[in-house]
N, C-alpha and C. Protein backbone atom coordinates (compact mmCIF):
# COMPACT_ATOMS: atom_id res chain seq x y z
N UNK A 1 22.66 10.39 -19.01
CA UNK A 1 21.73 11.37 -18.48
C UNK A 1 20.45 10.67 -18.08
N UNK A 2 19.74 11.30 -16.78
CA UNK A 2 18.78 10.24 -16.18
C UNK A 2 17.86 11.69 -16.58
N UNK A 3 16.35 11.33 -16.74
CA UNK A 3 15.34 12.08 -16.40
C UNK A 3 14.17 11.33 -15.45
N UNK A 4 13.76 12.72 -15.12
CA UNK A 4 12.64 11.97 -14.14
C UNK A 4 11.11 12.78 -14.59
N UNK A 5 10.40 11.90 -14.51
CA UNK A 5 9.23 12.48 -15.45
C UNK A 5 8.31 12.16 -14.63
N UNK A 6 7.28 13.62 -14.39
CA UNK A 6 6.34 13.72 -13.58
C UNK A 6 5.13 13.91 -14.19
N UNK A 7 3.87 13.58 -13.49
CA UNK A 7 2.36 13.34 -14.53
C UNK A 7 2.02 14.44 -14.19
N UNK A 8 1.84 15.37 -14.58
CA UNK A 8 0.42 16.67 -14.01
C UNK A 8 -0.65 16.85 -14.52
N UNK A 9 -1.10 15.66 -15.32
CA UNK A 9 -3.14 16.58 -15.88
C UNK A 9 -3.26 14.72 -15.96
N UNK A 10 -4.34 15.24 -15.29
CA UNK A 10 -5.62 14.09 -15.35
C UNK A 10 -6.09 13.09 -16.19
N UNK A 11 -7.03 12.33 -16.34
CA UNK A 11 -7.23 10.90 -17.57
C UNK A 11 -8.50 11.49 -18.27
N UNK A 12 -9.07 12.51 -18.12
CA UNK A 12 -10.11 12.71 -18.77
C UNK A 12 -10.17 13.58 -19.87
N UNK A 13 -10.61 13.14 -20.88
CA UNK A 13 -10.26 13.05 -22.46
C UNK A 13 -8.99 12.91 -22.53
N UNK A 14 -8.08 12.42 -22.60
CA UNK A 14 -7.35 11.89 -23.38
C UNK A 14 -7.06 10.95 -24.23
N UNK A 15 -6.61 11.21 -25.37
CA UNK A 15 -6.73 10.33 -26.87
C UNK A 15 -5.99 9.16 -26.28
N UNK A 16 -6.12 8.31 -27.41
CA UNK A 16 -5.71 6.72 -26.97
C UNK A 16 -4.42 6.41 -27.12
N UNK A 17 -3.96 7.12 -28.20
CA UNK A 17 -2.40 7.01 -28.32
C UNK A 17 -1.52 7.97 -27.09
N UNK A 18 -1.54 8.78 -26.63
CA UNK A 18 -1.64 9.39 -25.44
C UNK A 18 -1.27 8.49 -24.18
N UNK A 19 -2.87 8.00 -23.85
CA UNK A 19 -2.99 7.02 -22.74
C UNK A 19 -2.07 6.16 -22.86
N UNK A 20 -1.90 5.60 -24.09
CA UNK A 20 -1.17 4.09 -24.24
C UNK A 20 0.42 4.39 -23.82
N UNK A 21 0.78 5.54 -24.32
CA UNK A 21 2.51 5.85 -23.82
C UNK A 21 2.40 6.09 -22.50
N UNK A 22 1.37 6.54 -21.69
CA UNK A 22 1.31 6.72 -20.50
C UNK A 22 1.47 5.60 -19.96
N UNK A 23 0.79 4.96 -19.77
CA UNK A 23 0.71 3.52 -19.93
C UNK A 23 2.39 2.64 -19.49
N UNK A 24 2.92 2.91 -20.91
CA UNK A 24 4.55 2.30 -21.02
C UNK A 24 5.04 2.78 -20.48
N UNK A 25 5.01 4.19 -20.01
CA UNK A 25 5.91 4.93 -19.09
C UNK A 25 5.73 4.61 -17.29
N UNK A 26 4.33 4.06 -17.15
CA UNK A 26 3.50 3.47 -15.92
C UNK A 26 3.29 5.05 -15.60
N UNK A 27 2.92 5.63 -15.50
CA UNK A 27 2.33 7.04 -15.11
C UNK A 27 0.66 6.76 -15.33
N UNK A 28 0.18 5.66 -14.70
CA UNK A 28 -1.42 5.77 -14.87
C UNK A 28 -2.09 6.89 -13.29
N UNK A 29 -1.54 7.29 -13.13
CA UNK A 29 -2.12 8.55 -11.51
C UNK A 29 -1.07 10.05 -11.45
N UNK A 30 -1.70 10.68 -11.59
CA UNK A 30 -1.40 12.20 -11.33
C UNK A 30 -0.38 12.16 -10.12
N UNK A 31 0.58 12.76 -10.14
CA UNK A 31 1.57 12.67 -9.39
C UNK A 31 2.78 11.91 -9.08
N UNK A 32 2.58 11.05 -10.08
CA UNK A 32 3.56 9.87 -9.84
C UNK A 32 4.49 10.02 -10.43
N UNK A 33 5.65 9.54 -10.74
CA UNK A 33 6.68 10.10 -11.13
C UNK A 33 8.03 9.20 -11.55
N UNK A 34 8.12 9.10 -12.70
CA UNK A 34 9.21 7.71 -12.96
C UNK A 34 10.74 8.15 -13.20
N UNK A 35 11.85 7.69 -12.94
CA UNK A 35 13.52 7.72 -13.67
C UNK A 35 13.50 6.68 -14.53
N UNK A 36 14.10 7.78 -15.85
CA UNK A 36 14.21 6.53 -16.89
C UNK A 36 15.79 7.28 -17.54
N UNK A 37 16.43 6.52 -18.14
CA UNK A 37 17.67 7.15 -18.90
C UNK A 37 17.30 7.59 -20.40
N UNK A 38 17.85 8.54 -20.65
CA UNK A 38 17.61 9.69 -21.49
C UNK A 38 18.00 8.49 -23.19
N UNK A 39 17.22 8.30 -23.94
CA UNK A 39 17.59 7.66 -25.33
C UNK A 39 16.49 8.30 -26.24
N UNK A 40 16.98 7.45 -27.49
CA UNK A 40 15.96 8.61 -28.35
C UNK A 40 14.15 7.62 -28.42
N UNK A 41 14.30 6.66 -28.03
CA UNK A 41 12.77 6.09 -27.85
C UNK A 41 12.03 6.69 -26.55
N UNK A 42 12.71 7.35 -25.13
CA UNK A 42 12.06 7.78 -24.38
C UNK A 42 11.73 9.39 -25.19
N UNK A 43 12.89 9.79 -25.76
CA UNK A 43 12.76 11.08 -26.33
C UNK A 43 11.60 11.15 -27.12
N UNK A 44 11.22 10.50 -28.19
CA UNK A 44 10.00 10.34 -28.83
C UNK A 44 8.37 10.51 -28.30
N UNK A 45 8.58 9.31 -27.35
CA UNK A 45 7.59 9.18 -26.17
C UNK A 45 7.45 10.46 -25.36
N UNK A 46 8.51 11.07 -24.98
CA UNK A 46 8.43 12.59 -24.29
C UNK A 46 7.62 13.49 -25.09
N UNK A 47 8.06 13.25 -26.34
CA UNK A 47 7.27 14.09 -27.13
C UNK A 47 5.63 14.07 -27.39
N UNK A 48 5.44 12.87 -27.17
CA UNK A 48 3.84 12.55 -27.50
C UNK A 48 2.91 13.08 -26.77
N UNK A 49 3.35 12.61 -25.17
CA UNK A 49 2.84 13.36 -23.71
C UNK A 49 3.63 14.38 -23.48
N UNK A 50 3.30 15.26 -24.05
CA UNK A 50 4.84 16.45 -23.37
C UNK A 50 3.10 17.35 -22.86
N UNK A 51 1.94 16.99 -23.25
CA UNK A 51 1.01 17.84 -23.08
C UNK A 51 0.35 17.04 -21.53
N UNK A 52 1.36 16.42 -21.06
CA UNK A 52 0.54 15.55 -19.70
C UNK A 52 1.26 15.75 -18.82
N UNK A 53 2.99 15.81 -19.02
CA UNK A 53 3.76 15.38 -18.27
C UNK A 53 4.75 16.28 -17.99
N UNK A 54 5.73 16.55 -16.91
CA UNK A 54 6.55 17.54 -16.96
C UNK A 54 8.15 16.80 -16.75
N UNK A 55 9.36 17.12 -17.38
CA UNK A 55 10.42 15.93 -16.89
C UNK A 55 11.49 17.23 -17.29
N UNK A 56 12.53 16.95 -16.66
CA UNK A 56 14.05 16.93 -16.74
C UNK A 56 15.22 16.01 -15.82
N UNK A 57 16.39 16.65 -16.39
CA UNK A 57 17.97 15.91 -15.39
C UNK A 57 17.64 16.01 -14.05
N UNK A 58 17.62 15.02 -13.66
CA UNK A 58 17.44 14.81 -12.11
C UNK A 58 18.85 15.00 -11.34
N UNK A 59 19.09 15.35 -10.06
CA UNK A 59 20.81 15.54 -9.44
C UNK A 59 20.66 14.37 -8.76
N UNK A 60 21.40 13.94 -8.12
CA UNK A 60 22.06 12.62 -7.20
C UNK A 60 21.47 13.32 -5.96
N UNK A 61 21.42 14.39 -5.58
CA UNK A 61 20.83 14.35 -3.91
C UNK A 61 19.33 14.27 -3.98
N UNK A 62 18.89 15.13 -4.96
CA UNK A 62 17.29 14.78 -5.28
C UNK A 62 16.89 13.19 -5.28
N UNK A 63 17.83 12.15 -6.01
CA UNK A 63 17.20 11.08 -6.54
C UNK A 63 17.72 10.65 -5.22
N UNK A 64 18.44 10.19 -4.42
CA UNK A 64 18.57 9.56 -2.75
C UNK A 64 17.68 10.59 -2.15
N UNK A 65 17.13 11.11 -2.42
CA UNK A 65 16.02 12.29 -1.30
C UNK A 65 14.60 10.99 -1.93
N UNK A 66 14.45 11.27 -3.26
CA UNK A 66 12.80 10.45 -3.35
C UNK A 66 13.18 8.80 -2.94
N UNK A 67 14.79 8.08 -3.42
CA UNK A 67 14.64 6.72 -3.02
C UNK A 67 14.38 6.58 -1.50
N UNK A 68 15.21 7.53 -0.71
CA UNK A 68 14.74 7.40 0.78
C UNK A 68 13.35 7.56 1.23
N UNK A 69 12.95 8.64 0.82
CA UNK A 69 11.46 9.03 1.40
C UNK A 69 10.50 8.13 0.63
N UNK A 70 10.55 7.94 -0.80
CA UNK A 70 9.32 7.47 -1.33
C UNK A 70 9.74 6.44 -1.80
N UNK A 71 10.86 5.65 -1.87
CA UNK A 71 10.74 3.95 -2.69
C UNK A 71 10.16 2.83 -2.03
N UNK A 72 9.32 2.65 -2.48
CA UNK A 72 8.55 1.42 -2.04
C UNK A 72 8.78 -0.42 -2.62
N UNK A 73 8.72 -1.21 -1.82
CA UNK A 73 8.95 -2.70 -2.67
C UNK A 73 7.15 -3.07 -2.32
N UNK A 74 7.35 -3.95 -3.23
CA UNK A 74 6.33 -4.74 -3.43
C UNK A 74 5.07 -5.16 -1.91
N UNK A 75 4.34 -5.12 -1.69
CA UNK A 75 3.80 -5.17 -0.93
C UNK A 75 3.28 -3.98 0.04
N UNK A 76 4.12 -2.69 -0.87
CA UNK A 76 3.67 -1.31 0.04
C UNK A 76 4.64 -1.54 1.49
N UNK A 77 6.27 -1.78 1.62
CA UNK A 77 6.93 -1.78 2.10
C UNK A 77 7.68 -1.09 1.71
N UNK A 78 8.49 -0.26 2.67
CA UNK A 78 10.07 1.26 2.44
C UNK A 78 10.69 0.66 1.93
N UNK A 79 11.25 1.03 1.07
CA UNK A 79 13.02 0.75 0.38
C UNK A 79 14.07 1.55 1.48
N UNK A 80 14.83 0.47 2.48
CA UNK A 80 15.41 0.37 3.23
C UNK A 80 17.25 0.41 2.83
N UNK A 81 17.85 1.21 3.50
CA UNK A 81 19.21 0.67 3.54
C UNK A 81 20.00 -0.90 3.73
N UNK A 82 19.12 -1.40 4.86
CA UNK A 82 19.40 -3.27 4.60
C UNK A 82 18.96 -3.16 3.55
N UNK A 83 17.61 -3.26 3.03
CA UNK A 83 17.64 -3.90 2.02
C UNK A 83 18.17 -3.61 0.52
N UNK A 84 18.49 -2.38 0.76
CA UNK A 84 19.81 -2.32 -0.61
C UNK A 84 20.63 -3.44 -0.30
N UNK A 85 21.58 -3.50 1.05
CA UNK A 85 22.83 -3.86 1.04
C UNK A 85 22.19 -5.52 0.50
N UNK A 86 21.40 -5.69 1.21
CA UNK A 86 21.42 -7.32 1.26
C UNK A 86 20.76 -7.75 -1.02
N UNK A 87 20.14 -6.84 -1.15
CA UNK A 87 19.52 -7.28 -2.47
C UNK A 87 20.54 -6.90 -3.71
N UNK A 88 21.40 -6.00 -3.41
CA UNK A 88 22.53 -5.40 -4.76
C UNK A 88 23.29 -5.69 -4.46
N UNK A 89 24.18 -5.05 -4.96
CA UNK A 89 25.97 -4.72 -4.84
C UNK A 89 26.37 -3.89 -4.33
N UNK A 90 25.28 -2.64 -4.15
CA UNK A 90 26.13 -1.39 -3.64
C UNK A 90 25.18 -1.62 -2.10
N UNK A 91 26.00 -0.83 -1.84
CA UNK A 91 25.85 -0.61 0.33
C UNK A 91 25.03 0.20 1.07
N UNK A 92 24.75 1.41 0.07
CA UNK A 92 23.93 2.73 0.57
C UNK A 92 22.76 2.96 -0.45
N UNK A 93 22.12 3.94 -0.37
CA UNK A 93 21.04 4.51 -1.11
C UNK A 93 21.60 6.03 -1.81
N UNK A 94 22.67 6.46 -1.49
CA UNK A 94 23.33 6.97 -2.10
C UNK A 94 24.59 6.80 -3.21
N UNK A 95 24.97 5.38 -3.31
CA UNK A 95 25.97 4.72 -4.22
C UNK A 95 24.79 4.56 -5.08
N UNK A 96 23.65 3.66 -4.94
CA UNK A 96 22.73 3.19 -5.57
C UNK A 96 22.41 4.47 -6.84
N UNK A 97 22.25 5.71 -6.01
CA UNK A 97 21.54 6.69 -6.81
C UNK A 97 22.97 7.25 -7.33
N UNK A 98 23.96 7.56 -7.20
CA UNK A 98 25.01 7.82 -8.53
C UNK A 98 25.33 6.59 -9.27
N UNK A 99 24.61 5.28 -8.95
CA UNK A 99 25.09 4.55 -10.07
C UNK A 99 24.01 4.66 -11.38
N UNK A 100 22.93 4.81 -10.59
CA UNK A 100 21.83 5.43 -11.28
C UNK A 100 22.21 6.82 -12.24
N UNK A 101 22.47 7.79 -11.50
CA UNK A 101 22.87 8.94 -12.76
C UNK A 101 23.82 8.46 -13.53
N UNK A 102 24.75 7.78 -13.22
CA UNK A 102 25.93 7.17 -14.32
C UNK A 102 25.46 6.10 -15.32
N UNK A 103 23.97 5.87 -15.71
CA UNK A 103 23.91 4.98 -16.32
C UNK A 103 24.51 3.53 -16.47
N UNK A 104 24.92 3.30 -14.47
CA UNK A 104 25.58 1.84 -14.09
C UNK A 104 24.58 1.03 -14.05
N UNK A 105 23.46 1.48 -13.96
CA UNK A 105 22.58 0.78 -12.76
C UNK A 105 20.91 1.60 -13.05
N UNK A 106 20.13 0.61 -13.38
CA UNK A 106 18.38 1.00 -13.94
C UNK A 106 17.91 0.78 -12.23
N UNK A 107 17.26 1.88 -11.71
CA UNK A 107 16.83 1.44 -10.82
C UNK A 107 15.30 0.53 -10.53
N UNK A 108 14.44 0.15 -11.38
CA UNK A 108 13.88 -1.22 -11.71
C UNK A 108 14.44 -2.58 -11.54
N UNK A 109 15.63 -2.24 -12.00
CA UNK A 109 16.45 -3.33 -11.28
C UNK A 109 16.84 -3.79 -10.21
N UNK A 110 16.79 -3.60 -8.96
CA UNK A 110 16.34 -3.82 -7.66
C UNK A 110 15.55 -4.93 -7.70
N UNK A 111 15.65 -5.88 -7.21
CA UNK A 111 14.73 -6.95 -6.92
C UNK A 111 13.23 -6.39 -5.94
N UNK A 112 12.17 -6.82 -6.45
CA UNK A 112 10.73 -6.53 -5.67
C UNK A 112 10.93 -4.95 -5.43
N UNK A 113 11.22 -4.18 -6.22
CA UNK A 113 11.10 -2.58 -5.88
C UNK A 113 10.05 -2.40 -6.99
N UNK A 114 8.45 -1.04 -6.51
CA UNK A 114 7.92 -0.52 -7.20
C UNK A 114 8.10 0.66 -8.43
N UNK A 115 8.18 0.50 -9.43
CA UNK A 115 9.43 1.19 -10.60
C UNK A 115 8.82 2.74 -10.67
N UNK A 116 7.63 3.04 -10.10
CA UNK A 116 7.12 4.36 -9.71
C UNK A 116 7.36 4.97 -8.16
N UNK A 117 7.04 6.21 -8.27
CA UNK A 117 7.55 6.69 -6.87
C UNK A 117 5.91 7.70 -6.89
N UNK A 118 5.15 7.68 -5.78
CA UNK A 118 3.75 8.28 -5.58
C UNK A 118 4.15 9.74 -4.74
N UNK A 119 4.00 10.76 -5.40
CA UNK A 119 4.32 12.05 -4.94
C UNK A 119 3.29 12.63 -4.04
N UNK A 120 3.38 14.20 -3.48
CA UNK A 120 2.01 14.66 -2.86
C UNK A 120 2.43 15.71 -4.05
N UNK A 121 1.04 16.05 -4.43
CA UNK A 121 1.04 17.38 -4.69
C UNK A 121 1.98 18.40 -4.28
N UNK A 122 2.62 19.55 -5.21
CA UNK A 122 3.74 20.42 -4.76
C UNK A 122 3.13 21.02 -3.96
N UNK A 123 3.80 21.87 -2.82
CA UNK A 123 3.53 23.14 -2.07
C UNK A 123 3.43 24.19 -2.84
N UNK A 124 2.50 24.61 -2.64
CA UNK A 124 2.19 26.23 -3.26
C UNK A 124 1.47 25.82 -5.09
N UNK A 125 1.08 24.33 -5.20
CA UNK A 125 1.08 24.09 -6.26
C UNK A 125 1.61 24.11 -7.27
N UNK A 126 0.69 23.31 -8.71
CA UNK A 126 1.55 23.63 -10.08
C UNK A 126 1.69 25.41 -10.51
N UNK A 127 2.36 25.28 -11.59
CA UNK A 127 2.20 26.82 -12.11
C UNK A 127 1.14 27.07 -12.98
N UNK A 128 0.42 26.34 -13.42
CA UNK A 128 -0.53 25.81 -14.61
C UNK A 128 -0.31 24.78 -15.41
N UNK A 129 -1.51 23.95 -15.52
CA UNK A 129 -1.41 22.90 -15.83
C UNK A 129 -1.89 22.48 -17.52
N UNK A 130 -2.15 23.97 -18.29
CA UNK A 130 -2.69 24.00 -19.45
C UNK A 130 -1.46 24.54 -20.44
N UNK A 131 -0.44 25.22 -19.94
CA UNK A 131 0.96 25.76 -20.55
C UNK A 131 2.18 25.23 -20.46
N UNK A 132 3.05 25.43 -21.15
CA UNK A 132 4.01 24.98 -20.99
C UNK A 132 5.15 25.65 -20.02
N UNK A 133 6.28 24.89 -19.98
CA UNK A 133 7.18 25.18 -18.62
C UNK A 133 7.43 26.37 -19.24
N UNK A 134 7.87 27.04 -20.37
CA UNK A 134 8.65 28.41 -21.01
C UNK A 134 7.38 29.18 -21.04
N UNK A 135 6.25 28.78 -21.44
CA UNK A 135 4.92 29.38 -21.04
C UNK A 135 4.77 30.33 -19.71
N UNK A 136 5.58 30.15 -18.63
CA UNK A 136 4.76 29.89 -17.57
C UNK A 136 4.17 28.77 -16.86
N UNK A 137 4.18 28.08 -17.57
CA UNK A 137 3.22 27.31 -16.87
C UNK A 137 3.80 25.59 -16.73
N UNK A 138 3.67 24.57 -16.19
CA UNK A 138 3.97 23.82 -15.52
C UNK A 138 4.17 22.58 -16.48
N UNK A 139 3.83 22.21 -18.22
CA UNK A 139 4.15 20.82 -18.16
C UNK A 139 5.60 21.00 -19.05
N UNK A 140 5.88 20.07 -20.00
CA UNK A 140 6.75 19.84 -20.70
C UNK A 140 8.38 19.77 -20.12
N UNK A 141 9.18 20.15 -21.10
CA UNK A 141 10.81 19.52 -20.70
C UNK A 141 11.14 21.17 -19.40
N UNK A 142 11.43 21.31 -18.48
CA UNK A 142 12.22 22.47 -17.25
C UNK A 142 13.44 21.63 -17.26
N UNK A 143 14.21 21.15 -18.02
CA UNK A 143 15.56 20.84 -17.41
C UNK A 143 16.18 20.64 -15.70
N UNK A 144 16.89 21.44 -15.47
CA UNK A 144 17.02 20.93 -13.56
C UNK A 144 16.50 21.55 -12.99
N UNK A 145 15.39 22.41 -13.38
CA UNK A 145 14.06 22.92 -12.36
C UNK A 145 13.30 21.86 -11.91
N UNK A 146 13.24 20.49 -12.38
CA UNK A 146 12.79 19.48 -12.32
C UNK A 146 13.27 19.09 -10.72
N UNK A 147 14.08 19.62 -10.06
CA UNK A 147 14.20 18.98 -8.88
C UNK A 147 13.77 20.17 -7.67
N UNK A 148 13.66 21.46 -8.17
CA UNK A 148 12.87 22.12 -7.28
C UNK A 148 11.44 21.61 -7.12
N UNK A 149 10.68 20.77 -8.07
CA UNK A 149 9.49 20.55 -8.17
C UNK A 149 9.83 19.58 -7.59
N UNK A 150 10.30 18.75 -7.83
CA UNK A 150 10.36 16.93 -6.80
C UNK A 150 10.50 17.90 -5.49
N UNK A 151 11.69 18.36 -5.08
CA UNK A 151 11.81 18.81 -3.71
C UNK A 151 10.52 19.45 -3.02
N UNK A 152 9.71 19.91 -3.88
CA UNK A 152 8.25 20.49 -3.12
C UNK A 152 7.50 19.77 -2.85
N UNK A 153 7.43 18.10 -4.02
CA UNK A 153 6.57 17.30 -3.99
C UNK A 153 7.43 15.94 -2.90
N UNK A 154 8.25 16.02 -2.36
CA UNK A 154 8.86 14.82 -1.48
C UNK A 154 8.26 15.11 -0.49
């Protein structure tokens, strides 16, 4: 199981232990948004920021929707179809991303790829950024609502 975990509230006051998982997760900017595979040390960490961050199961068309539109390599260059073929094993940006949900394949692992993806703000905005997803309101675990929100924010 892959999740993808999105930042929604800001750096101001936040405690240090807080910041610091932010930090490990690379989520230092509002909007940004990482895939990591589901274990019980990210689970922990979910828990710490669950008051910053919003995440669930990501689908395979969502995750080839942000690698196409938003993966970037090193230098603030697109993550390209050549350059899958020529840097991996797999051929497309769509093999890439079910090898990714299958836990074949970390997508960090890519040679010179940026391991964050920089979102816009959703359309129509968050739901609130002080409650939780069962709240109403916009942070913590939404399971695969998590890709209606990427899809607003691609």
């Amino acid at each position: 199981m892959v999740h993808a975990i999105v930042r929604v509230r800001g750096p101001i006051n936040v405690k240090p232990d807080i910041k610091r998982t932010l930090q490990l997760f690379r989520l230092t900017k509002v909007n940004h948004c990482v895939v990591l595979e589901e274990n019980d040390i990210t689970k922990g960490m979910l828990q710490v920021v669950k008051d910053y961050v919003t995440w669930g199961e990501i689908d395979k068309n969502i995750l080839s929707k942000l690698i196409k539109n938003r993966g970037m390599l090193e230098g603030n260059k697109d993550l390209t179809e050549d350059y899958i073929k020529s840097a991996t094993s797999y051929d497309s940006i769509d093999k890439i991303s079910q090898a990714v949900i299958d836990n074949k394949f970390k997508y960090k692992e890519i040679p010179n790829v940026k391991p964050i993806f920089r979102l816009s703000p959703p359309k129509k905005g968050y739901e609130g950024i002080k409650r939780s997803f069962r709240n109403g309101g916009a942070l913590g675990y939404r399971g695969n609502e998590i890709n209606k929100l990427i899809e607003r924010m691609i």
